[in-house]
N, C-alpha and C. Protein backbone atom coordinates (compact mmCIF):
# COMPACT_ATOMS: atom_id res chain seq x y z
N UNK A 1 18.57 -0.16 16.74
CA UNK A 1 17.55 -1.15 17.04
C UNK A 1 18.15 -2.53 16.87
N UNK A 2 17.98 -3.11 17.65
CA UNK A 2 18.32 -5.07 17.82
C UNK A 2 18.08 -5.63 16.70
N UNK A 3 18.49 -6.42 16.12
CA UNK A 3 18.15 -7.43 14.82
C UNK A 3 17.68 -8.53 15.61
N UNK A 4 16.52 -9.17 15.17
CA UNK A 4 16.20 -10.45 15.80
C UNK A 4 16.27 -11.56 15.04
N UNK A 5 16.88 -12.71 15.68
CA UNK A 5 17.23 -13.61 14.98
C UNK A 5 16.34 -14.43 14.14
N UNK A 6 16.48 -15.12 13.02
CA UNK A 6 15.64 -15.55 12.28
C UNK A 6 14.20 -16.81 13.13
N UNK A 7 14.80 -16.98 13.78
CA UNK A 7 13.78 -17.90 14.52
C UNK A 7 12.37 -17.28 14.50
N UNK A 8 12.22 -16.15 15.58
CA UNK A 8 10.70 -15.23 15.21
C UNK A 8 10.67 -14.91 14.61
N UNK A 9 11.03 -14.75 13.47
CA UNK A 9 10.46 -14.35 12.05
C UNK A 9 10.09 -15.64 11.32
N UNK A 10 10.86 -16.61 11.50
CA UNK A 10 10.29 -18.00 10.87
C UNK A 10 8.55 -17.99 11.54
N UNK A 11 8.63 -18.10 12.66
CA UNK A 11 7.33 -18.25 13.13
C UNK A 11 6.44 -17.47 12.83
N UNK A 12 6.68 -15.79 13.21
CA UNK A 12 5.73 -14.89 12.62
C UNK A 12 5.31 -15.05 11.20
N UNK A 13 5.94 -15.59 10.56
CA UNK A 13 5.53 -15.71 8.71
C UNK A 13 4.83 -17.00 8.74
N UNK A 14 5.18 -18.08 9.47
CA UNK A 14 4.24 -19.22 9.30
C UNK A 14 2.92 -18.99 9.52
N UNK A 15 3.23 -18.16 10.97
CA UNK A 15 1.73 -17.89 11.60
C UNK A 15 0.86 -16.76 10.71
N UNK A 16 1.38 -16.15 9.78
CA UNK A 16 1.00 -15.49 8.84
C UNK A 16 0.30 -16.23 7.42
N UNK A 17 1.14 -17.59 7.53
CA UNK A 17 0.47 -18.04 6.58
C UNK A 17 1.53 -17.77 5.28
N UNK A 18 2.92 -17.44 5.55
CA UNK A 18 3.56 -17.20 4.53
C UNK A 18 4.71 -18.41 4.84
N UNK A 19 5.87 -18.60 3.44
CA UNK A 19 6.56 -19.95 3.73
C UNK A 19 7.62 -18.75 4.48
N UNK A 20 8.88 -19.11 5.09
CA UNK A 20 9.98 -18.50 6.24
C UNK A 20 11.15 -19.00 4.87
N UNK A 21 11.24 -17.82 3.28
CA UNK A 21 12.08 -17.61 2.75
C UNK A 21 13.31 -17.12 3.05
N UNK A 22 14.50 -17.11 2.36
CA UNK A 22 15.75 -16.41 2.62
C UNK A 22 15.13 -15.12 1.87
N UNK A 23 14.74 -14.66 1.13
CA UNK A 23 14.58 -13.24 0.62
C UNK A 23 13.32 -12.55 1.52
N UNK A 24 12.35 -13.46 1.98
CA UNK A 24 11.73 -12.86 3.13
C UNK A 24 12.56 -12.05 4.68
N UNK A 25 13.43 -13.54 4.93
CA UNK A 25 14.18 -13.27 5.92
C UNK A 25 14.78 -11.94 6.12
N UNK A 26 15.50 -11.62 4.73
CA UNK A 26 16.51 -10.63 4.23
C UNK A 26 16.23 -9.37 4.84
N UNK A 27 14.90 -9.20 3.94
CA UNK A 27 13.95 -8.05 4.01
C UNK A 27 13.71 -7.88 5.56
N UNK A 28 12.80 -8.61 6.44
CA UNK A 28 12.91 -8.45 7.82
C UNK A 28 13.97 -8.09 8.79
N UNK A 29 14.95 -8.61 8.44
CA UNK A 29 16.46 -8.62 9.20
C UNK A 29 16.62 -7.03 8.52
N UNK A 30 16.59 -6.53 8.06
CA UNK A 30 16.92 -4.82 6.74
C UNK A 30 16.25 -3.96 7.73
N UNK A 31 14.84 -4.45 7.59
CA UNK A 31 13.90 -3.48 7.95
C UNK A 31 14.00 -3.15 9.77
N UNK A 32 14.39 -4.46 10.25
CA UNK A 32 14.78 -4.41 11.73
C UNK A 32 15.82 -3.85 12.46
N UNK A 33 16.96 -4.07 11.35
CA UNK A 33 18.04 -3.08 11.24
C UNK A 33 17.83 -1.66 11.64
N UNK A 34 17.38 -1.17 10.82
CA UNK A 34 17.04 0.16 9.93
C UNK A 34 16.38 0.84 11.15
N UNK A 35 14.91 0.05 11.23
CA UNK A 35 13.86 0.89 12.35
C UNK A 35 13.39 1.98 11.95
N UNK A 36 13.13 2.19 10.84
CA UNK A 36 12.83 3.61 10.11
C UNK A 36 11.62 3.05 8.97
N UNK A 37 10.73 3.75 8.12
CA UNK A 37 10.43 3.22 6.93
C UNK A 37 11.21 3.08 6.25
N UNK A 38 11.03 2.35 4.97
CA UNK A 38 12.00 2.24 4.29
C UNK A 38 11.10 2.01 2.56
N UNK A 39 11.66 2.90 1.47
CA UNK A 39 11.15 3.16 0.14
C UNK A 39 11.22 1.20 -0.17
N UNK A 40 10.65 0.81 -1.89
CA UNK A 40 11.57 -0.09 -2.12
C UNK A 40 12.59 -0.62 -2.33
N UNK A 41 12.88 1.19 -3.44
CA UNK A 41 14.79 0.99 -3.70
C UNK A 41 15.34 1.14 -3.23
N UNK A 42 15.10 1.75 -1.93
CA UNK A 42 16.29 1.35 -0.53
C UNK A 42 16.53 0.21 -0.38
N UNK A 43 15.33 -0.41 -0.05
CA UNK A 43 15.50 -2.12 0.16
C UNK A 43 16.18 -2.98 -0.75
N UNK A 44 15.73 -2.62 -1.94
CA UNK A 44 16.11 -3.75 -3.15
C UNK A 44 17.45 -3.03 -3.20
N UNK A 45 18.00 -1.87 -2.88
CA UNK A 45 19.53 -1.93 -3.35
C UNK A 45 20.23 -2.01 -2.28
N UNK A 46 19.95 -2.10 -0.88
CA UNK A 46 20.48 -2.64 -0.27
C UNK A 46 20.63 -4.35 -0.25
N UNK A 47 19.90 -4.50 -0.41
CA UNK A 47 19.97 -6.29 -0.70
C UNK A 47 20.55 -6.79 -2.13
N UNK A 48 20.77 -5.89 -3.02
CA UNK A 48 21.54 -6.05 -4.08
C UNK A 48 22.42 -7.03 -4.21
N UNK A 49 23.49 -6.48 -3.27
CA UNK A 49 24.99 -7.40 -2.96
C UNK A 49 24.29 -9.02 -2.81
N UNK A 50 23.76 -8.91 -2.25
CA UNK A 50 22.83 -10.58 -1.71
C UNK A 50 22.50 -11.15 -3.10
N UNK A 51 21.94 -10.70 -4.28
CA UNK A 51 21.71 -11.09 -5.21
C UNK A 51 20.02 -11.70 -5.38
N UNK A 52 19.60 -10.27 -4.53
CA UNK A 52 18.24 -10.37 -4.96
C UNK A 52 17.66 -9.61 -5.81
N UNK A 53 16.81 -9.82 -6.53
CA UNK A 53 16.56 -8.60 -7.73
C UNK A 53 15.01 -7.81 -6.97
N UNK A 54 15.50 -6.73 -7.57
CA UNK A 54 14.09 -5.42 -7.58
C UNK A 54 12.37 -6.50 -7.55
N UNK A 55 12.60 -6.77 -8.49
CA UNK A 55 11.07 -7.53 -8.19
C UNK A 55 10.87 -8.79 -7.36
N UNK A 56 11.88 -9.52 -7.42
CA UNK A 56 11.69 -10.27 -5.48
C UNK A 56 11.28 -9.51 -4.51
N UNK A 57 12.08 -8.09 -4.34
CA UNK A 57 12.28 -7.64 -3.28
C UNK A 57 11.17 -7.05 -2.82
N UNK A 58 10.33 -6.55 -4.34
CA UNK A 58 8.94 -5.70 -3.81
C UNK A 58 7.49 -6.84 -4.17
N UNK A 59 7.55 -8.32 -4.64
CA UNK A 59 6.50 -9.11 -3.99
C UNK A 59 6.75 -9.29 -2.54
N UNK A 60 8.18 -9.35 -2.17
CA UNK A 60 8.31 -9.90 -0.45
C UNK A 60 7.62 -8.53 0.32
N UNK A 61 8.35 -7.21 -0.19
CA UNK A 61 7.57 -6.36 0.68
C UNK A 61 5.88 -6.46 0.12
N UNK A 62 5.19 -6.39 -0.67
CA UNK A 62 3.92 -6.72 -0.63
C UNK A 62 3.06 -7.53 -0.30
N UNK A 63 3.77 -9.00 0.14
CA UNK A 63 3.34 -9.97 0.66
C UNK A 63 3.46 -9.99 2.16
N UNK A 64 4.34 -9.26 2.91
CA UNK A 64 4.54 -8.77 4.39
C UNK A 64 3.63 -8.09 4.37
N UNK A 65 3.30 -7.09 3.61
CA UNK A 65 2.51 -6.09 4.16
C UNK A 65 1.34 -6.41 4.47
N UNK A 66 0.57 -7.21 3.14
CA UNK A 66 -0.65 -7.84 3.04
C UNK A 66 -0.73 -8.74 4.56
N UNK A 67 0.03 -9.55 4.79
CA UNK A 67 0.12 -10.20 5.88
C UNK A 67 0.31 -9.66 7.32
N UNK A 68 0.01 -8.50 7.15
CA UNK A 68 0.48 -7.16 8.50
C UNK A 68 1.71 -7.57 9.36
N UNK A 69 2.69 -8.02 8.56
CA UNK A 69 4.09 -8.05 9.42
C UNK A 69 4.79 -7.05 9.02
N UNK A 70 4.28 -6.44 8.10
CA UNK A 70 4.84 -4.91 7.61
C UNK A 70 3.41 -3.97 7.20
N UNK A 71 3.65 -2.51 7.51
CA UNK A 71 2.93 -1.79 7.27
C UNK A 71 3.73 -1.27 5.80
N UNK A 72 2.45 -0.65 4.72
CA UNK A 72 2.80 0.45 4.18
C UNK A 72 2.14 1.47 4.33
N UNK A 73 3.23 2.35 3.53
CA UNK A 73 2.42 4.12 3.68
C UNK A 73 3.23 5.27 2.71
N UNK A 74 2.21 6.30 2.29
CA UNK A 74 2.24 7.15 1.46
C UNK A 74 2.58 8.13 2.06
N UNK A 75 3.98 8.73 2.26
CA UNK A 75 3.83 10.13 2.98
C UNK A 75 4.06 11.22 2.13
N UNK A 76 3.23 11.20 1.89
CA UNK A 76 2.41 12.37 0.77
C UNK A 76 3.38 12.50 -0.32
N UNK A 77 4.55 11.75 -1.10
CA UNK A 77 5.14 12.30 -1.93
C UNK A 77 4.64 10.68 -3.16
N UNK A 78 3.57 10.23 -2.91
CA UNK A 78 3.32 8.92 -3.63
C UNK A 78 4.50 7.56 -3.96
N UNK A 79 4.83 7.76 -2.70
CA UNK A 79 6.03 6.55 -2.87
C UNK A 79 5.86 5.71 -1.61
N UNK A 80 5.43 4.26 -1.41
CA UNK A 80 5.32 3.55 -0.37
C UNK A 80 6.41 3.16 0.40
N UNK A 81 6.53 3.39 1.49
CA UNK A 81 7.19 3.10 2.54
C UNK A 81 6.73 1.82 3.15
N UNK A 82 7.77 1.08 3.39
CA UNK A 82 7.56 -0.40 3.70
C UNK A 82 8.45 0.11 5.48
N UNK A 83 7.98 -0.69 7.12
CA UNK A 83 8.03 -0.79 8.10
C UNK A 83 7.47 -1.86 8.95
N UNK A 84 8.09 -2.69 9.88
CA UNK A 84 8.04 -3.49 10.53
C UNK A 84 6.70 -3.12 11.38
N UNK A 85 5.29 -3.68 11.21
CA UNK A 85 4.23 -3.70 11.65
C UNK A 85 4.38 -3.39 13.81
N UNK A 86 3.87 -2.93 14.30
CA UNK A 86 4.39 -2.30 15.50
C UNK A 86 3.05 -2.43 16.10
N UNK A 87 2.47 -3.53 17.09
CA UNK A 87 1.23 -2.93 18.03
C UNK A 87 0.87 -1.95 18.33
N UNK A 88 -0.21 -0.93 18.54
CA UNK A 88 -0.60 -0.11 19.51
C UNK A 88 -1.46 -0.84 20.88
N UNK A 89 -0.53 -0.35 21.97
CA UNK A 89 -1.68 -0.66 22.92
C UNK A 89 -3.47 -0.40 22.77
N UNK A 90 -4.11 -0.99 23.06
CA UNK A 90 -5.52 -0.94 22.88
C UNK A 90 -6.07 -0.55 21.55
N UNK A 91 -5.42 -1.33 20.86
CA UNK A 91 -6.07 -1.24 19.41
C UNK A 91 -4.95 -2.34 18.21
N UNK A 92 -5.25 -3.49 18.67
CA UNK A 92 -4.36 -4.51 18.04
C UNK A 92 -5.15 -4.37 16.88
N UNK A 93 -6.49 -4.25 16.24
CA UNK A 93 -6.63 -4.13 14.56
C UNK A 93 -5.90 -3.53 14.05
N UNK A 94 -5.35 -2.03 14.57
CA UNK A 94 -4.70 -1.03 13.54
C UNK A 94 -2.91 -1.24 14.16
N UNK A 95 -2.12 -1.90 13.75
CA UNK A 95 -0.71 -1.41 14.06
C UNK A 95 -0.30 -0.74 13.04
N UNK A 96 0.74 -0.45 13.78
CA UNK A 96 1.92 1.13 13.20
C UNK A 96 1.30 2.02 13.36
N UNK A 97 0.33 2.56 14.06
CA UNK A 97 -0.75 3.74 14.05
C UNK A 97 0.12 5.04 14.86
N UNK A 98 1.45 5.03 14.75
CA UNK A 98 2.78 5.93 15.15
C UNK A 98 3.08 7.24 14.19
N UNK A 99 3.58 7.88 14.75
CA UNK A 99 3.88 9.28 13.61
C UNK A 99 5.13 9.14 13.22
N UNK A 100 4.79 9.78 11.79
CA UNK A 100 6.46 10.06 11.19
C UNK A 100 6.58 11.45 11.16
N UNK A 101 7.66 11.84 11.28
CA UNK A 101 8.38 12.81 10.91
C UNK A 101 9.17 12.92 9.57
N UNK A 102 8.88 13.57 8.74
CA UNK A 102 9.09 13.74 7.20
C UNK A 102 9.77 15.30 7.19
N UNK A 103 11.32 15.05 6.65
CA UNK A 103 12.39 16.22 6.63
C UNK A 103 11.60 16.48 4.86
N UNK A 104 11.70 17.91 4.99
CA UNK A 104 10.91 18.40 3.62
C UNK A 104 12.57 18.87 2.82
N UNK A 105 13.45 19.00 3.32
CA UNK A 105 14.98 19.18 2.48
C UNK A 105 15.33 17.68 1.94
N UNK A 106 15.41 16.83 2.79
CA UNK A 106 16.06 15.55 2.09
C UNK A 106 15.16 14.33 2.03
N UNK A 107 14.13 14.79 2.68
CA UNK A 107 12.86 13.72 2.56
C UNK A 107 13.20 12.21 3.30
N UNK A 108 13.95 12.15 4.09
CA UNK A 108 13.89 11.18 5.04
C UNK A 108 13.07 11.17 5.97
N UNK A 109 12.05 9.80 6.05
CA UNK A 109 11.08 9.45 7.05
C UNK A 109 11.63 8.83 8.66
N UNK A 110 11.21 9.35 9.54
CA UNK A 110 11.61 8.58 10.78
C UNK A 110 10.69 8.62 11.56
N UNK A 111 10.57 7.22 12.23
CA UNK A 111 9.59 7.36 13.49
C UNK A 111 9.40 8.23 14.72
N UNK A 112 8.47 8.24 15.10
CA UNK A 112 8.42 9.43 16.46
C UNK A 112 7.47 8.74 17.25
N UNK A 113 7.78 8.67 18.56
CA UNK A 113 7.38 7.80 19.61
C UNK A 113 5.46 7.84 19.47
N UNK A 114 4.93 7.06 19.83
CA UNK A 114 3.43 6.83 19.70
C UNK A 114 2.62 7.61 20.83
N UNK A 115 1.81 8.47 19.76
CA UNK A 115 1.01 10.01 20.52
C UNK A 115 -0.17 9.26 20.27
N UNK A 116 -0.97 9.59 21.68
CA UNK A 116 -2.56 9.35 21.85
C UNK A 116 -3.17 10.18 21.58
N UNK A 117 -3.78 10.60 20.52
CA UNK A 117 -4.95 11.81 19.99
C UNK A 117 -6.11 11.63 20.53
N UNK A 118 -6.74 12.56 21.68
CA UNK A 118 -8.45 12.17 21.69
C UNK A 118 -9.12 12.29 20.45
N UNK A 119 -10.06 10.83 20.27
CA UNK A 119 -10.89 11.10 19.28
C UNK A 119 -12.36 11.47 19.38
N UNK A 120 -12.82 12.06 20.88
CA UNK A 120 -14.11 11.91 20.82
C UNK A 120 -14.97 13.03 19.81
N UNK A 121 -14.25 14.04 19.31
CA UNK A 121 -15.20 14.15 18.68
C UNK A 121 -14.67 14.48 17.00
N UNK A 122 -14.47 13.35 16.84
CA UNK A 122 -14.11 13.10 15.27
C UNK A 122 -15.18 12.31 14.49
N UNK A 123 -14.94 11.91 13.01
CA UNK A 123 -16.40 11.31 12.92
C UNK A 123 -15.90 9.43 13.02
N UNK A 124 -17.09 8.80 12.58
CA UNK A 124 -16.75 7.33 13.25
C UNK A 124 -15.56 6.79 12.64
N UNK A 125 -15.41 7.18 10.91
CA UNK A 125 -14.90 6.32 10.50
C UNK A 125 -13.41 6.57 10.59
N UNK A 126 -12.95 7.72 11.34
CA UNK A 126 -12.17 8.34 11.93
C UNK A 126 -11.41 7.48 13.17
N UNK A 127 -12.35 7.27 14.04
CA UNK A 127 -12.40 6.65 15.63
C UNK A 127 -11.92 4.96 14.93
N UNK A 128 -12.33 4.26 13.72
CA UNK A 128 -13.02 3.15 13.93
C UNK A 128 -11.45 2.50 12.45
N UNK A 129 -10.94 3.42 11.77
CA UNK A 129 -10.25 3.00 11.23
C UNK A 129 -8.20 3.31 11.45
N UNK A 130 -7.47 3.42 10.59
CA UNK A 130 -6.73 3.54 10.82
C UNK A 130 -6.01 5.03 10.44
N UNK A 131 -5.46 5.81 11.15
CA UNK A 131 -5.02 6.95 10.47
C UNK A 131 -3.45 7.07 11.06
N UNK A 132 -3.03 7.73 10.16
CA UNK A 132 -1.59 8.45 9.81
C UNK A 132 -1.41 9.76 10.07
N UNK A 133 -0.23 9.51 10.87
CA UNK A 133 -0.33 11.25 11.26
C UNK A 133 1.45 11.86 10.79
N UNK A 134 1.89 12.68 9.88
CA UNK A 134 2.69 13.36 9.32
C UNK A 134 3.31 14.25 9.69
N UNK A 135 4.58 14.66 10.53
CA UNK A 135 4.76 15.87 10.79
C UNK A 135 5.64 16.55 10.02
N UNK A 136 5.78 17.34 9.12
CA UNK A 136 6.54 17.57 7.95
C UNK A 136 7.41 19.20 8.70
N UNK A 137 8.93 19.03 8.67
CA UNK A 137 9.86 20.24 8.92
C UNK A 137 11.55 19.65 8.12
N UNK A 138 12.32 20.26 9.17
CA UNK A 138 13.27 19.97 8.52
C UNK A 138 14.45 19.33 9.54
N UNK A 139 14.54 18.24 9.41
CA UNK A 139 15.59 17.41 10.38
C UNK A 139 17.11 18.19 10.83
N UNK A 140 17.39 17.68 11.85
CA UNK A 140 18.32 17.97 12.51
C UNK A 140 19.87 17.76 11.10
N UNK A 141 19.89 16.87 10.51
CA UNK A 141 20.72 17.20 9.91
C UNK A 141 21.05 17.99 8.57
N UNK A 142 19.49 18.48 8.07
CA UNK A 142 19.30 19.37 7.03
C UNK A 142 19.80 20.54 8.04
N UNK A 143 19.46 21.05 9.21
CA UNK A 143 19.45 22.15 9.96
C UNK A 143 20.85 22.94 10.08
N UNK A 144 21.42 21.79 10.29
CA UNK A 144 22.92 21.92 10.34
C UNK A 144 23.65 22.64 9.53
């Protein structure tokens, strides 16, 4: 995936209402990298070398998130996954509304292209909020 240069991200965070930090930056440029979720201590020890510490690293991811330039999420093992917030066509309230794929051997999360579920007959708060959808096996390189 492309890294985008700091420019739209300066803007997206203003327009967020957040200041366009170097440890913000960091984190965005990581996560854009990556294109995957990503835990915190992935993040914070990848940014290590940089000389950012663990608790910078997880107000910046909580302050993205809050600000929906990053999603989080629980895939079922109670550990948040931090990801670059992603439109869905026809439903700009809910982004990242995409599936992961969760390897149950090494527990790496990865995206999987965005599936349209009919919802007509689910109940409202179903239709009307945001849901997560999980597909849990075992990746191509556990397989191996």
């Amino acid at each position: 995936m492309a890294v985008l240069d700091p420019v739209p991200w300066d803007t997206q965070l203003r327009s967020a209402g957040l200041r366009a930090t170097a440890p913000r930056r960091a984190v965005l440029r990581l996560l854009s990298a990556w294109g995957r979720p990503a835990t915190h201590a992935d993040v914070a020890t990848a940014l290590a070398p940089d000389s950012w510490d663990r608790a910078t690293v997880y107000r910046n991811l909580c302050d993205l998130a809050e600000a929906g330039i990053l999603t989080r999420s629980d895939m079922g093992d109670h550990v948040w996954r931090f990801e670059l917030a992603r439109p869905v066509t026809g439903t700009p309230d809910h982004p990242s509304a995409h599936p992961h794929f969760v390897c149950t051997t090494c527990g790496v999360v990865s995206c999987m292209p965005d599936l349209a579920l009919p919802v007509e007959h689910v109940p409202a708060a179903v239709r009307s909020g945001r849901v997560e959808v999980r597909v849990h096996g075992v990746c191509d390189g556990c397989a191996a």
